[in-house]
Protein backbone atom coordinates (compact mmCIF):
# COMPACT_ATOMS: atom_id res chain seq x y z
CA UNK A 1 0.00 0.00 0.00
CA UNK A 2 1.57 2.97 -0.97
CA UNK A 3 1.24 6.43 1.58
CA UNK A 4 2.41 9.87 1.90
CA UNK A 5 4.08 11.55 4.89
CA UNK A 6 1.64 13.96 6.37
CA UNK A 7 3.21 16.77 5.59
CA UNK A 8 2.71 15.72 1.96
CA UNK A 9 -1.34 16.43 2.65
CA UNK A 10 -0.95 19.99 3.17
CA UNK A 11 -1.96 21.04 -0.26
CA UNK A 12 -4.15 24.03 1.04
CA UNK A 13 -3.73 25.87 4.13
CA UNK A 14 -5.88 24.74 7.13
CA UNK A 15 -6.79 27.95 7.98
CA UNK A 16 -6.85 30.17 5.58
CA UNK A 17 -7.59 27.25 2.06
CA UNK A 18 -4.81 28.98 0.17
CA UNK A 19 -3.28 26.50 -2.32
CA UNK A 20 0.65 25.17 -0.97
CA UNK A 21 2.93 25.99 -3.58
CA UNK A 22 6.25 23.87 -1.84
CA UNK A 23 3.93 20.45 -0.82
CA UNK A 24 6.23 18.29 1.35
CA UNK A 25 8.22 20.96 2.71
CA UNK A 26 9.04 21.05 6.51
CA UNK A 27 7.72 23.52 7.99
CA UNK A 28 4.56 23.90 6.30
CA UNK A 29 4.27 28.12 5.81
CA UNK A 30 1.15 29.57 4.24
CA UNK A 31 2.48 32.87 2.23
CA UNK A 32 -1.05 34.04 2.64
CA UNK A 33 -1.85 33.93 6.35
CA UNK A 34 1.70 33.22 7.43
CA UNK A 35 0.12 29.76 9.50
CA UNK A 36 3.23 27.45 10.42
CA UNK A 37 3.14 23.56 11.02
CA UNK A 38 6.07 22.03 12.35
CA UNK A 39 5.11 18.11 12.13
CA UNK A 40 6.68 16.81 14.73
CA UNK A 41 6.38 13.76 15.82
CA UNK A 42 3.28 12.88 18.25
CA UNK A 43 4.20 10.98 21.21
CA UNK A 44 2.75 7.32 22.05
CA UNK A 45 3.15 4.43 24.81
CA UNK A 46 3.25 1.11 25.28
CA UNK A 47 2.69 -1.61 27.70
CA UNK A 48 5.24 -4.32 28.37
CA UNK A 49 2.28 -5.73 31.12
CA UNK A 50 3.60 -9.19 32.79
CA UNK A 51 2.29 -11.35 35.51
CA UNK A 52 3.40 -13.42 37.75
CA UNK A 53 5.08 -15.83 35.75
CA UNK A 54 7.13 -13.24 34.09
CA UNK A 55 5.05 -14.52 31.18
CA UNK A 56 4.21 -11.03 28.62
CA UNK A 57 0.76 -9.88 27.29
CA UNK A 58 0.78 -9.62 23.86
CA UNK A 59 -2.31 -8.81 21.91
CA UNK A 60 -3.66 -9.22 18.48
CA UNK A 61 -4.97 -6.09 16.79
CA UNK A 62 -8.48 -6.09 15.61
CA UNK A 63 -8.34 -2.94 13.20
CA UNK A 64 -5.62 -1.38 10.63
CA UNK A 65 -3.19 -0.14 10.95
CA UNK A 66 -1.85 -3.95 11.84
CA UNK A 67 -5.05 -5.79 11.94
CA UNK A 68 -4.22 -9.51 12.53
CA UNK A 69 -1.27 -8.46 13.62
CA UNK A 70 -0.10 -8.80 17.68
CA UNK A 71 1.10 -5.93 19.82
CA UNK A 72 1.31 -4.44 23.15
CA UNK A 73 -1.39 -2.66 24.84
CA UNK A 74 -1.11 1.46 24.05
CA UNK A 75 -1.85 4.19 21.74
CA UNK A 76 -1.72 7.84 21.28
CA UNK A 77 -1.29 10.27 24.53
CA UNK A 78 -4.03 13.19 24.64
CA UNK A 79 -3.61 16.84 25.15
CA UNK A 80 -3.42 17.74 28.20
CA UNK A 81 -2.16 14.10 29.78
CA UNK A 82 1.37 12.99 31.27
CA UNK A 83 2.91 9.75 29.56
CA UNK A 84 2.04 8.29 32.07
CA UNK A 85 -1.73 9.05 32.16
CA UNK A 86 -1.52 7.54 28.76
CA UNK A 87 -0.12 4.66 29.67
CA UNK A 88 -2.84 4.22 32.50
CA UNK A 89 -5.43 5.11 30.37
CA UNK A 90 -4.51 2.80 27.15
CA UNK A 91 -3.89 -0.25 29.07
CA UNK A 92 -7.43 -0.11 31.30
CA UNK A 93 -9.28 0.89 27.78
CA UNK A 94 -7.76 -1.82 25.81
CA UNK A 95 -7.62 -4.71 28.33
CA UNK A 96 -9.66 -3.72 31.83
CA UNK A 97 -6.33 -3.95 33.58
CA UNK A 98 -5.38 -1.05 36.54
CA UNK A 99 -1.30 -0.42 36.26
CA UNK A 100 0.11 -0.27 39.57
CA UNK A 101 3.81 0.30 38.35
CA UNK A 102 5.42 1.65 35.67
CA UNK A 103 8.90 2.05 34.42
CA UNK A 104 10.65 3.00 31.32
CA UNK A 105 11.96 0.76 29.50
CA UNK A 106 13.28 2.13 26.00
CA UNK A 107 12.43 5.17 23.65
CA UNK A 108 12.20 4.80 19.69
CA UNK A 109 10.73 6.70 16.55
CA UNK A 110 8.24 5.02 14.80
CA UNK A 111 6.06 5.38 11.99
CA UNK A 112 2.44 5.33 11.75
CA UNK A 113 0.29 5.02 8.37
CA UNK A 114 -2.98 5.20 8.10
CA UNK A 115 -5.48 5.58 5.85
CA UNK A 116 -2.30 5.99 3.09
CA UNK A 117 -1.05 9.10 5.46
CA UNK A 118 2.79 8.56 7.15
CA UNK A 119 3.00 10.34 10.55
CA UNK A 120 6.22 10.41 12.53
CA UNK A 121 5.56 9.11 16.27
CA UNK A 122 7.97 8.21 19.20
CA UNK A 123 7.09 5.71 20.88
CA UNK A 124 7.89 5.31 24.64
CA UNK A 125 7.71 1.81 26.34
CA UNK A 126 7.17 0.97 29.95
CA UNK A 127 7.43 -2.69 31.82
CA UNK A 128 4.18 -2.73 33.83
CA UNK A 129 2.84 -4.50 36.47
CA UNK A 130 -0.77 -4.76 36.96
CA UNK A 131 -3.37 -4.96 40.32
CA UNK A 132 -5.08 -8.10 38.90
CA UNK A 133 -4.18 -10.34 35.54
CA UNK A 134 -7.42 -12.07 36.18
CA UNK A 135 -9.77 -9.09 35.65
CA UNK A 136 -8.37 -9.16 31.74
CA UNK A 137 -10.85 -8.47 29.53
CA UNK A 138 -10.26 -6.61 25.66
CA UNK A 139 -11.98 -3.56 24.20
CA UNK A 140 -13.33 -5.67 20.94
CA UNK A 141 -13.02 -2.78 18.89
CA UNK A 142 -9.01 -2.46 19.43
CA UNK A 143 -8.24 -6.48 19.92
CA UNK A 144 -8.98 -9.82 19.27
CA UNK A 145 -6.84 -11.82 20.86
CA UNK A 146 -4.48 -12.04 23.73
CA UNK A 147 -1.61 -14.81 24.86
CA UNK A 148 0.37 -14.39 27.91
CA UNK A 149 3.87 -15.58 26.64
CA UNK A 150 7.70 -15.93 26.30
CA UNK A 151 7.66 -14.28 22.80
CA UNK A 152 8.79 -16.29 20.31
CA UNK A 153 10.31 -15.68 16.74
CA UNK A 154 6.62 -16.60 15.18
CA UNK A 155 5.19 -13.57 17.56
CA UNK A 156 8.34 -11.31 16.74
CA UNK A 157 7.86 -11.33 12.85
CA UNK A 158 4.55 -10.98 13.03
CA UNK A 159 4.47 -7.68 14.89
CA UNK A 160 2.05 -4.91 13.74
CA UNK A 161 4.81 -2.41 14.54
CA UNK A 162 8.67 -2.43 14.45
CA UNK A 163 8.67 -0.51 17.80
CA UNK A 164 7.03 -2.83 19.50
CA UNK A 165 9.43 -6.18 18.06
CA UNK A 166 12.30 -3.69 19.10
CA UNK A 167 10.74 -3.21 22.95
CA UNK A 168 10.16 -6.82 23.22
CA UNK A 169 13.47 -8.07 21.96
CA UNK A 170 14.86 -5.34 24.69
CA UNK A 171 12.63 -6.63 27.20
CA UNK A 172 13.88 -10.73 26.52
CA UNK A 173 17.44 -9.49 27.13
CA UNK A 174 16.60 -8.33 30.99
């Protein structure tokens, strides 16, 4: 499937509709209304949740980008939140689970595509414990599937995101 990089989508100013002369260029600078758009990257998190067992959650994806695909629980963090409310926030929407601890594990940039749009991301993954493994129940629109696990090489190259094969392999070396 072939995509563009978002900045590639600002043929017309946002705010004003002038047409972009320079598409693709970084910063995006309407010559009209002088509007600037840095596209920077957007900041997301993931879960590296285990249990008791030191066995890892991984879970399959249930929409694109990745669909089919397995993961870790995360996403996108909001305005207004600290990584770490993200982190709390993805993992209870995506799996019912209540993080009790939280620490970083490794830092990467990623990229996301969807809808045949590129956006730059970094991705920031954290090794969390959990209050209660048992209460684990998935959002159904986000995931399918979920295996508690020693990763293997089947679950590695079949990763909906690099980042995520990259935190895991980090993870195995603890």
């Amino acid at each position: 499937m072939q995509h563009e990089p978002i900045e590639a989508a600002f043929r017309y100013c946002p705010r004003c509709g002038a047409p972009n002369p320079n598409v693709g260029s970084i910063p995006f600078c309407c010559a009209e209304c002088g509007m600037t758009q840095f596209f920077g990257p957007v900041a997301a998190v993931g879960a590296l949740v285990t249990d008791q067992k030191s066995r890892l959650l991984l879970v399959r994806r249930a929409r694109e980008p990745g669909k089919g695909k397995w993961g870790l629980p995360g996403g996108f963090v909001d305005r207004g939140e600290t990584i770490e409310q993200a982190l709390s926030r993805e993992v209870l929407e995506e799996t019912c689970l209540v993080v009790d601890k939280a620490d970083l594990l490794t830092t990467g940039p990623n990229q996301y595509v969807y809808a045949g749009v590129s956006a730059h991301v970094i991705d920031l993954f954290y090794v969390c414990t959990v209050n209660n493994v048992t209460e684990l129940k998935l959002a159904d629109d986000e995931l399918s599937h979920f295996e508690w696990s020693h990763p293997t090489a089947e679950h590695l190259n079949n990763m909906a995101f690099e980042s995520n094969r990259i935190a895991i392999e980090i993870w195995m070396q603890l």
